[in-house]
PDB file of N, CA and C in Angstrom:
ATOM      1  N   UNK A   1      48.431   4.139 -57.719  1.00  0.00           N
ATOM      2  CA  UNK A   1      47.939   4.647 -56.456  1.00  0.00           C
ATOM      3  C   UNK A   1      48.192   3.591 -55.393  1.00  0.00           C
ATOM      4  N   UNK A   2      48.910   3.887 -54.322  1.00  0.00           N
ATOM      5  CA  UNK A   2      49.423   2.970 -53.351  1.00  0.00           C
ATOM      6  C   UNK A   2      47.815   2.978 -52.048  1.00  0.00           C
ATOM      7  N   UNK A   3      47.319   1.590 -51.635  1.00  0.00           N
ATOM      8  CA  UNK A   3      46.167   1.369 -50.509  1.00  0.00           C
ATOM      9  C   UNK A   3      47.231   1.705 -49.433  1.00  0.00           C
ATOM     10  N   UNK A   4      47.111   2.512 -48.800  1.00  0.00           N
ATOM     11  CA  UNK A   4      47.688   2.916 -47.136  1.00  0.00           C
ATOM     12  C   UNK A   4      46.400   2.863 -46.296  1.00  0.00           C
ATOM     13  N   UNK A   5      46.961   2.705 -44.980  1.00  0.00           N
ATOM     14  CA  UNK A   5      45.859   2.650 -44.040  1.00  0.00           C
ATOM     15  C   UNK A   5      45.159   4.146 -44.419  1.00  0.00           C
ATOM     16  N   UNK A   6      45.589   5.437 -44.281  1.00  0.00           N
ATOM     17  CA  UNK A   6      45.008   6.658 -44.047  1.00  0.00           C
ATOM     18  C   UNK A   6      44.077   6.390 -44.916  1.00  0.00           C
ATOM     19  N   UNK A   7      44.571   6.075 -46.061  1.00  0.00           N
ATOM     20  CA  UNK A   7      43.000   6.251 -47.284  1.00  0.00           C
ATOM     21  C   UNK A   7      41.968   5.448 -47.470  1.00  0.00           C
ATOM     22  N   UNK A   8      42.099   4.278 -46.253  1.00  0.00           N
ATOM     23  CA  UNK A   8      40.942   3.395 -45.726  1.00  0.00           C
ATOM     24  C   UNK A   8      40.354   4.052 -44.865  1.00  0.00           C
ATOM     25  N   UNK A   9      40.736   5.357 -44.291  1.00  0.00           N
ATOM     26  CA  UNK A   9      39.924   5.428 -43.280  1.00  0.00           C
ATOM     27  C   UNK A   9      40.453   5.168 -41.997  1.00  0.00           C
ATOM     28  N   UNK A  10      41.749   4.197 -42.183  1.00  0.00           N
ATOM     29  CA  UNK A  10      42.105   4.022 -40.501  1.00  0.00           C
ATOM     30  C   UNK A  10      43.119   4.794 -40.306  1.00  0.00           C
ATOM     31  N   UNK A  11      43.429   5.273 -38.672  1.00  0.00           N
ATOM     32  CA  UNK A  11      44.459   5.994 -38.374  1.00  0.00           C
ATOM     33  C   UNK A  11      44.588   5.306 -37.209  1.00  0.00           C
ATOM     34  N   UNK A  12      45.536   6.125 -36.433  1.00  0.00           N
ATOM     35  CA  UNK A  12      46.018   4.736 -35.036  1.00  0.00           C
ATOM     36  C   UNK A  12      45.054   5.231 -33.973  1.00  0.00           C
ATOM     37  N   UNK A  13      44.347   3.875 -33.474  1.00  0.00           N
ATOM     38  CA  UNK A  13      43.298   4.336 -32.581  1.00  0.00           C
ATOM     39  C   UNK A  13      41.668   4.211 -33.174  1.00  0.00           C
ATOM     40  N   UNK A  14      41.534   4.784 -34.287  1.00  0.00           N
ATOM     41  CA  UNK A  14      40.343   4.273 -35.139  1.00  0.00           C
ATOM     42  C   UNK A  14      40.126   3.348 -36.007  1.00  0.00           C
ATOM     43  N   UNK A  15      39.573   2.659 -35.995  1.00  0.00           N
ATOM     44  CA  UNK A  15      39.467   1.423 -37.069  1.00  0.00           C
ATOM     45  C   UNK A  15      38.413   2.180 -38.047  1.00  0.00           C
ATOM     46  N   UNK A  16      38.476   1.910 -39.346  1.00  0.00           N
ATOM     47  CA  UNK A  16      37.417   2.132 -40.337  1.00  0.00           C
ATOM     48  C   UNK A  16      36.390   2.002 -39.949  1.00  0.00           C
ATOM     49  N   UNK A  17      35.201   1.906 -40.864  1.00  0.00           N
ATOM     50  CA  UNK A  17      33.824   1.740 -40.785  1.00  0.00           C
ATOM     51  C   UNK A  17      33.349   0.053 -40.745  1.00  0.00           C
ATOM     52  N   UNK A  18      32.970  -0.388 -40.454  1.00  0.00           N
ATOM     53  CA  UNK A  18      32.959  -1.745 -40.308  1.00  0.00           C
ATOM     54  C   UNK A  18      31.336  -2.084 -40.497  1.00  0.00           C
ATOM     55  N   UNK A  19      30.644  -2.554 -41.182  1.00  0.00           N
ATOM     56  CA  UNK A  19      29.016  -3.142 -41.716  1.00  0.00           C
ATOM     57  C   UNK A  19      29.215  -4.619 -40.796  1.00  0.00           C
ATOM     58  N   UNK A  20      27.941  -4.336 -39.959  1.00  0.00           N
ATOM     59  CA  UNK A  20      27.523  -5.351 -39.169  1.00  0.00           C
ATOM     60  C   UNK A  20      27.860  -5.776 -37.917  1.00  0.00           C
ATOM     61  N   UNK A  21      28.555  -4.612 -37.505  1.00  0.00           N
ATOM     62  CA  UNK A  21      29.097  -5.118 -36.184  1.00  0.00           C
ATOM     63  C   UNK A  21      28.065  -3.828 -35.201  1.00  0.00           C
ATOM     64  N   UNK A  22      27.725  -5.155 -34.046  1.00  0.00           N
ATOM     65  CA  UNK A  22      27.002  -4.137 -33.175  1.00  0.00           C
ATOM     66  C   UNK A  22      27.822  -4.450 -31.797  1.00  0.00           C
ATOM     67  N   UNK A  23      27.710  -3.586 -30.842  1.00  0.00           N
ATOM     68  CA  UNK A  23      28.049  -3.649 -29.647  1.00  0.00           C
ATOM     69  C   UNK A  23      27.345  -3.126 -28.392  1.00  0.00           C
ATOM     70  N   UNK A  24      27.392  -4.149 -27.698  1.00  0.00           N
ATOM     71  CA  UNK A  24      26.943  -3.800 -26.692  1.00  0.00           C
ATOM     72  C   UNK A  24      27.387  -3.885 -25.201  1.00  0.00           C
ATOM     73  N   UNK A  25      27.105  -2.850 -24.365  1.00  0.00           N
ATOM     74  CA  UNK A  25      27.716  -2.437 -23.298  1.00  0.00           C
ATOM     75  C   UNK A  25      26.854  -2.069 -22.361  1.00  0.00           C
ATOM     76  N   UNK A  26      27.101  -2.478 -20.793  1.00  0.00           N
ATOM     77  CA  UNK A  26      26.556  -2.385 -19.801  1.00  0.00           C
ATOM     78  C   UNK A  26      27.106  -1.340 -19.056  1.00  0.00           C
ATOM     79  N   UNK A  27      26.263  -0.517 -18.564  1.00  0.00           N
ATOM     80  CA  UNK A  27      26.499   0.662 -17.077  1.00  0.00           C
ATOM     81  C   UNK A  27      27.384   0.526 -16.151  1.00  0.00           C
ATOM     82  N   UNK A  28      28.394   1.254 -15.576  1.00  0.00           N
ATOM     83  CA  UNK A  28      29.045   0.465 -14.468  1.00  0.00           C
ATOM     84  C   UNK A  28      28.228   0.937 -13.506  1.00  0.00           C
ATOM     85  N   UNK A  29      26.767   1.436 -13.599  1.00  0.00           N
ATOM     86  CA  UNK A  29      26.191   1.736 -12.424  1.00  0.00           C
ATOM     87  C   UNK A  29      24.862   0.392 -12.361  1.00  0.00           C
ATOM     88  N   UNK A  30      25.041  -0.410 -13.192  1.00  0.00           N
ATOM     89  CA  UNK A  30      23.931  -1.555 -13.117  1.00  0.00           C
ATOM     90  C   UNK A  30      24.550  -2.696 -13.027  1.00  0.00           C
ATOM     91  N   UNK A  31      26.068  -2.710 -12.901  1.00  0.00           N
ATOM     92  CA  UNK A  31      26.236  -4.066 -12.921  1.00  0.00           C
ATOM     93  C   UNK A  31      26.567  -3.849 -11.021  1.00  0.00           C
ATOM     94  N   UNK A  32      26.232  -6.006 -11.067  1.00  0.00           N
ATOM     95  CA  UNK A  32      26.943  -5.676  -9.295  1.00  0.00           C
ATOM     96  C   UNK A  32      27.635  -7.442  -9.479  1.00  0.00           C
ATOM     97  N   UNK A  33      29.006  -6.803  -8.757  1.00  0.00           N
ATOM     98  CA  UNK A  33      30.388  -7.560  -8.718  1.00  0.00           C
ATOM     99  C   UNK A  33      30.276  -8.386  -8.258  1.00  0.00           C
ATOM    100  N   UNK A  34      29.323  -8.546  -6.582  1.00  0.00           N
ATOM    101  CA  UNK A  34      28.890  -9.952  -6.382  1.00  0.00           C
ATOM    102  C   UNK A  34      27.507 -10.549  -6.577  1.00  0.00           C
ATOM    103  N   UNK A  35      27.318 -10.847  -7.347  1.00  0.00           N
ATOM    104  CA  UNK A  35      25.882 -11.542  -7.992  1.00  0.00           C
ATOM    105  C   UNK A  35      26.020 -12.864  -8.205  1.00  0.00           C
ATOM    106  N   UNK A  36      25.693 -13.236  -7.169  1.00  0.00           N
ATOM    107  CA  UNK A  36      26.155 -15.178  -7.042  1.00  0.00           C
ATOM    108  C   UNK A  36      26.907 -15.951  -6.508  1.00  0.00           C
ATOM    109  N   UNK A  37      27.137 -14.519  -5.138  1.00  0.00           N
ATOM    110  CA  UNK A  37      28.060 -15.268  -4.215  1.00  0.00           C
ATOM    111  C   UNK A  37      27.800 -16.051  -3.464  1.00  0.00           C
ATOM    112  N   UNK A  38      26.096 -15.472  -2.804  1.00  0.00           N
ATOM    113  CA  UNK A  38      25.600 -16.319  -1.381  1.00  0.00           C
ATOM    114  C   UNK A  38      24.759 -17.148  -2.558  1.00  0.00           C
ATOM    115  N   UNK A  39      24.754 -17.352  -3.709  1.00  0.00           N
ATOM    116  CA  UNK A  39      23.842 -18.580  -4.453  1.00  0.00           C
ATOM    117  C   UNK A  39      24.331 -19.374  -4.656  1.00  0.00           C
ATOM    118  N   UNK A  40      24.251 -19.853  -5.994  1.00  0.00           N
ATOM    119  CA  UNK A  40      24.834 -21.242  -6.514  1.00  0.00           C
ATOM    120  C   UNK A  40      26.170 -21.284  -6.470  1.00  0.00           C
ATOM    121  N   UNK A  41      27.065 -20.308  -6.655  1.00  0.00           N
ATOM    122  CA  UNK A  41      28.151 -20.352  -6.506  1.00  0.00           C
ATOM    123  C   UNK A  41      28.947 -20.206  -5.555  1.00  0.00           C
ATOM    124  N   UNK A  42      28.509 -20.413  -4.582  1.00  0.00           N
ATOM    125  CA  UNK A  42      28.965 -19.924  -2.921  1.00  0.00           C
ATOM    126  C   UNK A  42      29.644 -21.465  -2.592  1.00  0.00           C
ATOM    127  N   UNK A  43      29.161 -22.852  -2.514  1.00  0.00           N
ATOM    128  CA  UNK A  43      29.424 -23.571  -2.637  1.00  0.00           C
ATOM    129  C   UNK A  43      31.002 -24.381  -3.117  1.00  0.00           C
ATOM    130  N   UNK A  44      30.766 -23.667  -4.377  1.00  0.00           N
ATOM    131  CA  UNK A  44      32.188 -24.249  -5.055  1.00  0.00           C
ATOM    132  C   UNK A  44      33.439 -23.122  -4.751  1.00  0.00           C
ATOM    133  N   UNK A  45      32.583 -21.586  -4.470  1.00  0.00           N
ATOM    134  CA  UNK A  45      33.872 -20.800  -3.431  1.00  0.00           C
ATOM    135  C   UNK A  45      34.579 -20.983  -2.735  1.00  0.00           C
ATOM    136  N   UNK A  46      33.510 -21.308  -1.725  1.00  0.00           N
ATOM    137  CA  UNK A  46      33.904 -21.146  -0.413  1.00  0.00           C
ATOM    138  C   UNK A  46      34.260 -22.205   0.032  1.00  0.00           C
ATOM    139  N   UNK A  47      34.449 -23.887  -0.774  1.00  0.00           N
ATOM    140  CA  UNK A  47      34.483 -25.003  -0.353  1.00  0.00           C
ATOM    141  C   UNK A  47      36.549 -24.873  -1.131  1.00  0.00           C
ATOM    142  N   UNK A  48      36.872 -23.903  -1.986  1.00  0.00           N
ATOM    143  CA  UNK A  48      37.441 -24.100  -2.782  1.00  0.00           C
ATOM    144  C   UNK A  48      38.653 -23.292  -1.735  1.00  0.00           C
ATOM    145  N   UNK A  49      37.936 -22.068  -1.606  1.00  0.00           N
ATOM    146  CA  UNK A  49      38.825 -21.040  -0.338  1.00  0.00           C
ATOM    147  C   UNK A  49      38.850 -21.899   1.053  1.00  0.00           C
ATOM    148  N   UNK A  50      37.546 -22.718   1.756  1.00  0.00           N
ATOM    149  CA  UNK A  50      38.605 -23.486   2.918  1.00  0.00           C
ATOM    150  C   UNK A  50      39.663 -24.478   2.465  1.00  0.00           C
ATOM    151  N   UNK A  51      39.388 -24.958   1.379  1.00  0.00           N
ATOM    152  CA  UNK A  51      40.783 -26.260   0.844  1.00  0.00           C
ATOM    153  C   UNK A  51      42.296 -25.491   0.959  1.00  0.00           C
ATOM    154  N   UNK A  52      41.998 -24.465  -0.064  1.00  0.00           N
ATOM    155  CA  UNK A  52      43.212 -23.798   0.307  1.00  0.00           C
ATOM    156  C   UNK A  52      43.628 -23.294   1.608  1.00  0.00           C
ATOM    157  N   UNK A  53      42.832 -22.675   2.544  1.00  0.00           N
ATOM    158  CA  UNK A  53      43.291 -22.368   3.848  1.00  0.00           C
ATOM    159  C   UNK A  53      43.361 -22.852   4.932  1.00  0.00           C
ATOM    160  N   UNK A  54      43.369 -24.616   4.501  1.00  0.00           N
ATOM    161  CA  UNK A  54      43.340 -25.421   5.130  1.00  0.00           C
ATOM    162  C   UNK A  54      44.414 -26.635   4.352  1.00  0.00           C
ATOM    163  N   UNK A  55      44.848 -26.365   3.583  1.00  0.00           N
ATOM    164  CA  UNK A  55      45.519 -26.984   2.862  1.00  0.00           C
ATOM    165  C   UNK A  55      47.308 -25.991   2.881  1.00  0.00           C
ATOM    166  N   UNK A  56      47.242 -24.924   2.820  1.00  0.00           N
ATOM    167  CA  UNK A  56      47.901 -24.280   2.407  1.00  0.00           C
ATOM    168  C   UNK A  56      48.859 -23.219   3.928  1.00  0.00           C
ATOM    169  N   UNK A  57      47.892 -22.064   4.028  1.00  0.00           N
ATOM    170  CA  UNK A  57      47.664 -21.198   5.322  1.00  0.00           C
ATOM    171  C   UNK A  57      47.566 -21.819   6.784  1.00  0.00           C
ATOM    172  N   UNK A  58      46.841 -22.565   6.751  1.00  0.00           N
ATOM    173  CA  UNK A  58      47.298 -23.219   8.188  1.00  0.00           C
ATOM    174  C   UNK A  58      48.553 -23.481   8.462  1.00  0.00           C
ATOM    175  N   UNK A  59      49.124 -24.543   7.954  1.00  0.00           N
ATOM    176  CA  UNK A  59      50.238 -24.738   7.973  1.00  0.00           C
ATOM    177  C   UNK A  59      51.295 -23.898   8.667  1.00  0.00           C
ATOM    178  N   UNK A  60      51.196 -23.401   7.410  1.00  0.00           N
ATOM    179  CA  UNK A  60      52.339 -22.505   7.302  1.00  0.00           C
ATOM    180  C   UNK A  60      52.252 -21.356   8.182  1.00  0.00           C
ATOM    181  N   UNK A  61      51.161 -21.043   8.849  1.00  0.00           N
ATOM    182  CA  UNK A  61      51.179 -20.266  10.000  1.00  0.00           C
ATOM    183  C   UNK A  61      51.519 -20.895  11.514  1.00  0.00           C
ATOM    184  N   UNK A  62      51.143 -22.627  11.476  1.00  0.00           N
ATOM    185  CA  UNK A  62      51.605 -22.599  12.658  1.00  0.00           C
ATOM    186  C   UNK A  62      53.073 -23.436  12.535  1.00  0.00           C
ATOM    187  N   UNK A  63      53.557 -23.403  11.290  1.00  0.00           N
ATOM    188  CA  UNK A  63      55.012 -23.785  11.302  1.00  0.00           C
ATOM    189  C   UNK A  63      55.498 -22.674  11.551  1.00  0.00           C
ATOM    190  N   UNK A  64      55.520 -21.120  10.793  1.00  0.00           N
ATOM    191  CA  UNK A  64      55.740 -19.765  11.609  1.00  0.00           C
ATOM    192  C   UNK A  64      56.295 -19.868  13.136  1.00  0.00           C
ATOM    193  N   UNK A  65      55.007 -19.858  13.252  1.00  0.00           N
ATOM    194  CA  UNK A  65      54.506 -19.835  14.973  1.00  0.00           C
ATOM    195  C   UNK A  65      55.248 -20.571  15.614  1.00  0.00           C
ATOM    196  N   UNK A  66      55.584 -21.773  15.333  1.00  0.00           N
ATOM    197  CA  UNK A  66      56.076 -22.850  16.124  1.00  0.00           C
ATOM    198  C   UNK A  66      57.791 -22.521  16.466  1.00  0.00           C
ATOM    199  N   UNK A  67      58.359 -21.924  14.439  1.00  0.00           N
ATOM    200  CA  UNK A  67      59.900 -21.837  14.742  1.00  0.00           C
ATOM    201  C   UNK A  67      60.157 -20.370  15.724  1.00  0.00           C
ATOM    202  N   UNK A  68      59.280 -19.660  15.718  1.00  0.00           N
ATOM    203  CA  UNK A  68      59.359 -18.253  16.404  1.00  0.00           C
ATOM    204  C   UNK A  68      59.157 -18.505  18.088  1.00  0.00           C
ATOM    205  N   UNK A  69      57.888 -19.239  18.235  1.00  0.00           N
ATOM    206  CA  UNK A  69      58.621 -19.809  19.968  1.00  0.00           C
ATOM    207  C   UNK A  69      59.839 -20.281  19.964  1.00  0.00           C
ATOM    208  N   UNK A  70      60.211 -21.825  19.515  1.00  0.00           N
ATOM    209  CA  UNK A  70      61.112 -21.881  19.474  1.00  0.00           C
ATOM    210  C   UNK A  70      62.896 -21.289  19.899  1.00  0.00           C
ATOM    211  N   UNK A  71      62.256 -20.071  18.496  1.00  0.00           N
ATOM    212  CA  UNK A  71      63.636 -19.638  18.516  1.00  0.00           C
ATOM    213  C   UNK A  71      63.678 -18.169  20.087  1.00  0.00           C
ATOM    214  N   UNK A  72      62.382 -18.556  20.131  1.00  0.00           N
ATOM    215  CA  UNK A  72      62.558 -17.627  21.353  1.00  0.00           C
ATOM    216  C   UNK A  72      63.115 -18.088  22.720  1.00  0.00           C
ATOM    217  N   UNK A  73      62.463 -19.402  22.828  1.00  0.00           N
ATOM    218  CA  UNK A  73      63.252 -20.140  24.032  1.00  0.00           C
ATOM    219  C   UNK A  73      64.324 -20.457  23.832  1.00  0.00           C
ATOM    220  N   UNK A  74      64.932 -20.906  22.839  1.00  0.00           N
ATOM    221  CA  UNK A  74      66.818 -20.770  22.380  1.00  0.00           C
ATOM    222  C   UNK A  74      67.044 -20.067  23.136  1.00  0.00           C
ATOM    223  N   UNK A  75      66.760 -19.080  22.432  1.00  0.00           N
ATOM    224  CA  UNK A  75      67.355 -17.416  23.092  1.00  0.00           C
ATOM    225  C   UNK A  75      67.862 -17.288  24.352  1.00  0.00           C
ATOM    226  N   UNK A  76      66.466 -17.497  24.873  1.00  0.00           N
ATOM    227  CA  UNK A  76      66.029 -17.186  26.217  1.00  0.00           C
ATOM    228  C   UNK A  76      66.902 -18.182  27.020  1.00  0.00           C
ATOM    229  N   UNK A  77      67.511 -19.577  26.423  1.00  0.00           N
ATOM    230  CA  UNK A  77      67.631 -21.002  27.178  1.00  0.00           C
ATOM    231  C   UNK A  77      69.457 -20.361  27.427  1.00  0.00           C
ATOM    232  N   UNK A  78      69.576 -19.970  25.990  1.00  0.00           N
ATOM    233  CA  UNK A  78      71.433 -19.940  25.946  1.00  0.00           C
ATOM    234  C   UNK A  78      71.602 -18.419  27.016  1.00  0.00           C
ATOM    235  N   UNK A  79      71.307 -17.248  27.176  1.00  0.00           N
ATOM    236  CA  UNK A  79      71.130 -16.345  27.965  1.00  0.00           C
ATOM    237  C   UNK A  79      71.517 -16.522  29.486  1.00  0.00           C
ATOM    238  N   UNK A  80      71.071 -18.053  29.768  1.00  0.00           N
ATOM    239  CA  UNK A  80      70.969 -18.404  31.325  1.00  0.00           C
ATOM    240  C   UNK A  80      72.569 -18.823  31.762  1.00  0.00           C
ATOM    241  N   UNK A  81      73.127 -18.628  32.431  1.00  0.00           N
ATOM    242  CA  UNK A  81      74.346 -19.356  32.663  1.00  0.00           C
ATOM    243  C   UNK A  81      73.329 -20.533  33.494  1.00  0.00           C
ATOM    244  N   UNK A  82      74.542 -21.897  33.278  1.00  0.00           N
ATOM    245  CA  UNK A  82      74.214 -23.306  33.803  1.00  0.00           C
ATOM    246  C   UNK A  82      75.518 -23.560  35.209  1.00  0.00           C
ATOM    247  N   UNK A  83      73.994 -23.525  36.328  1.00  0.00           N
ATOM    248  CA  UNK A  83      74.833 -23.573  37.639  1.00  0.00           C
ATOM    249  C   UNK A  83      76.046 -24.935  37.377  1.00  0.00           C
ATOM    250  N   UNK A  84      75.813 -26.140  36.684  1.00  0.00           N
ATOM    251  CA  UNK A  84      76.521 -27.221  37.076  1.00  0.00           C
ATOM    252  C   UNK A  84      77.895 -26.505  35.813  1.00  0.00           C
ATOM    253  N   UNK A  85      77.842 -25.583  35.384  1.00  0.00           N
ATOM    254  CA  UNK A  85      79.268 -24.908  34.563  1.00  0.00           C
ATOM    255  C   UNK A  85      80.085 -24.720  35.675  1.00  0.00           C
ATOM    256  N   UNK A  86      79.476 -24.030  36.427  1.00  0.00           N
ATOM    257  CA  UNK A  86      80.547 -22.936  37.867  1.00  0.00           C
ATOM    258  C   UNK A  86      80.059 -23.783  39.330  1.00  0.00           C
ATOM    259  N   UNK A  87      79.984 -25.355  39.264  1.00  0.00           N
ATOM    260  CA  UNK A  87      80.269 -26.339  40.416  1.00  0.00           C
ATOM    261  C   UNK A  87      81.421 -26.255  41.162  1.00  0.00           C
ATOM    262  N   UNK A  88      82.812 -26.568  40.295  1.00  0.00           N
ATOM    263  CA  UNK A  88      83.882 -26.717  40.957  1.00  0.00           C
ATOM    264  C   UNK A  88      84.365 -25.036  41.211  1.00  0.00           C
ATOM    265  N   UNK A  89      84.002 -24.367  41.299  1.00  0.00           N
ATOM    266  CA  UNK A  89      84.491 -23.034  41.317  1.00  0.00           C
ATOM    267  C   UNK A  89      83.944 -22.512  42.842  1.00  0.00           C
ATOM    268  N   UNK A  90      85.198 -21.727  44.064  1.00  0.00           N
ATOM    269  CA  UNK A  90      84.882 -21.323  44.959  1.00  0.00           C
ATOM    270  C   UNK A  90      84.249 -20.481  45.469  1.00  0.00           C
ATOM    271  N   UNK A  91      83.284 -19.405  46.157  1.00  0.00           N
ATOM    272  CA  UNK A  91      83.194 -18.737  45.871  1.00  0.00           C
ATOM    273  C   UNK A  91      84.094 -17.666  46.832  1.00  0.00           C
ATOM    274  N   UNK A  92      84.425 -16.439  46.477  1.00  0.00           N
ATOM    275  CA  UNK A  92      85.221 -15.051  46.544  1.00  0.00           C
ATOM    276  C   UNK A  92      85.323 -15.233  48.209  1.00  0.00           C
ATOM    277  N   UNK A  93      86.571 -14.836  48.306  1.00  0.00           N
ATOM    278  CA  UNK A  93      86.948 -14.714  49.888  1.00  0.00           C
ATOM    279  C   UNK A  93      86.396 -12.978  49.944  1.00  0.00           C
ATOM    280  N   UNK A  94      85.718 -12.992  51.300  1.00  0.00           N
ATOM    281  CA  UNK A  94      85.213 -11.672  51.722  1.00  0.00           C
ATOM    282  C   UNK A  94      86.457 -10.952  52.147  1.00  0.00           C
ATOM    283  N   UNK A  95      87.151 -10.012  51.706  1.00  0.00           N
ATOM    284  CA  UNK A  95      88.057  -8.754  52.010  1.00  0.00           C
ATOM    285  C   UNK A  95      87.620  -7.920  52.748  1.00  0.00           C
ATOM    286  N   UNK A  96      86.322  -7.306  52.608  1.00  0.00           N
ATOM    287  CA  UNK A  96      86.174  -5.990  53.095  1.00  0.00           C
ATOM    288  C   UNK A  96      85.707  -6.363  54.920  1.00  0.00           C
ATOM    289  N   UNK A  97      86.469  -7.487  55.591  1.00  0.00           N
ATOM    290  CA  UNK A  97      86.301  -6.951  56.927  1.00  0.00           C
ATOM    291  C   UNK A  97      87.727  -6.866  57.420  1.00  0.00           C
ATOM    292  N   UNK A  98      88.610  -6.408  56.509  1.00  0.00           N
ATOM    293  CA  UNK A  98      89.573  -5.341  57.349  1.00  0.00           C
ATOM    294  C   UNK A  98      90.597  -6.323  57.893  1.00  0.00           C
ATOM    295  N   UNK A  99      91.117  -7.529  57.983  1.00  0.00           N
ATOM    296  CA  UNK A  99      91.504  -8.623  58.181  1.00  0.00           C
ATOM    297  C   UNK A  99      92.866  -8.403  57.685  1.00  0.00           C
ATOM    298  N   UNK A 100      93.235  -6.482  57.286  1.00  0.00           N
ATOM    299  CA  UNK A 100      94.991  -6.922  57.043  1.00  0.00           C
ATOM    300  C   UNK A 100      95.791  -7.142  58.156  1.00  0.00           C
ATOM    301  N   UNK A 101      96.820  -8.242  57.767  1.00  0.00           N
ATOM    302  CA  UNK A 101      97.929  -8.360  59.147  1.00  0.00           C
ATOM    303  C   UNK A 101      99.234  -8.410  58.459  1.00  0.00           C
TER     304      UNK A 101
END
């Protein structure tokens, strides 16, 4: 006679009968998710979340910030023609007063 799972009792998904095991389980209507935020543990949170966003997030938001002006005044700088480019250059003889001879 061959022991297979089926003739223990197990199939996929059920485990056999098991002596001595108890379990226990809580409500998801009694537990609450933050229980120890504004207490003892608020401290090592929230000291833990400014390090990082002060360590981390700052930064890197006003390095953001900084290359995005930046690259905005580029922009804005190369856009301009530079009067001392067109110094030596004359400007346009007026035609339209009729001056053919």
């Amino acid at each position: 006679m061959r022991l297979s799972l089926s003739r223990l009792g197990m199939t996929w998904g059920r485990i056999g009968q098991q002596r001595g095991k108890v379990e226990y389980t809580l409500s998801a209507y009694e537990q609450n998710p933050y229980a120890g935020v504004f207490g003892d543990v608020s401290y090592r949170y929230y000291s833990r979340l400014f390090k990082t966003l002060f360590t981390i997030w700052v930064p890197n938001i006003l390095l953001g910030y900084g290359v995005f002006t930046w690259a905005n005044w580029e922009y804005t700088r190369c856009q301009r023609k530079l009067p001392s480019q067109f110094a030596d250059e004359k400007p346009p003889e007026n035609e339209a007063h009729g001056d053919d001879k």
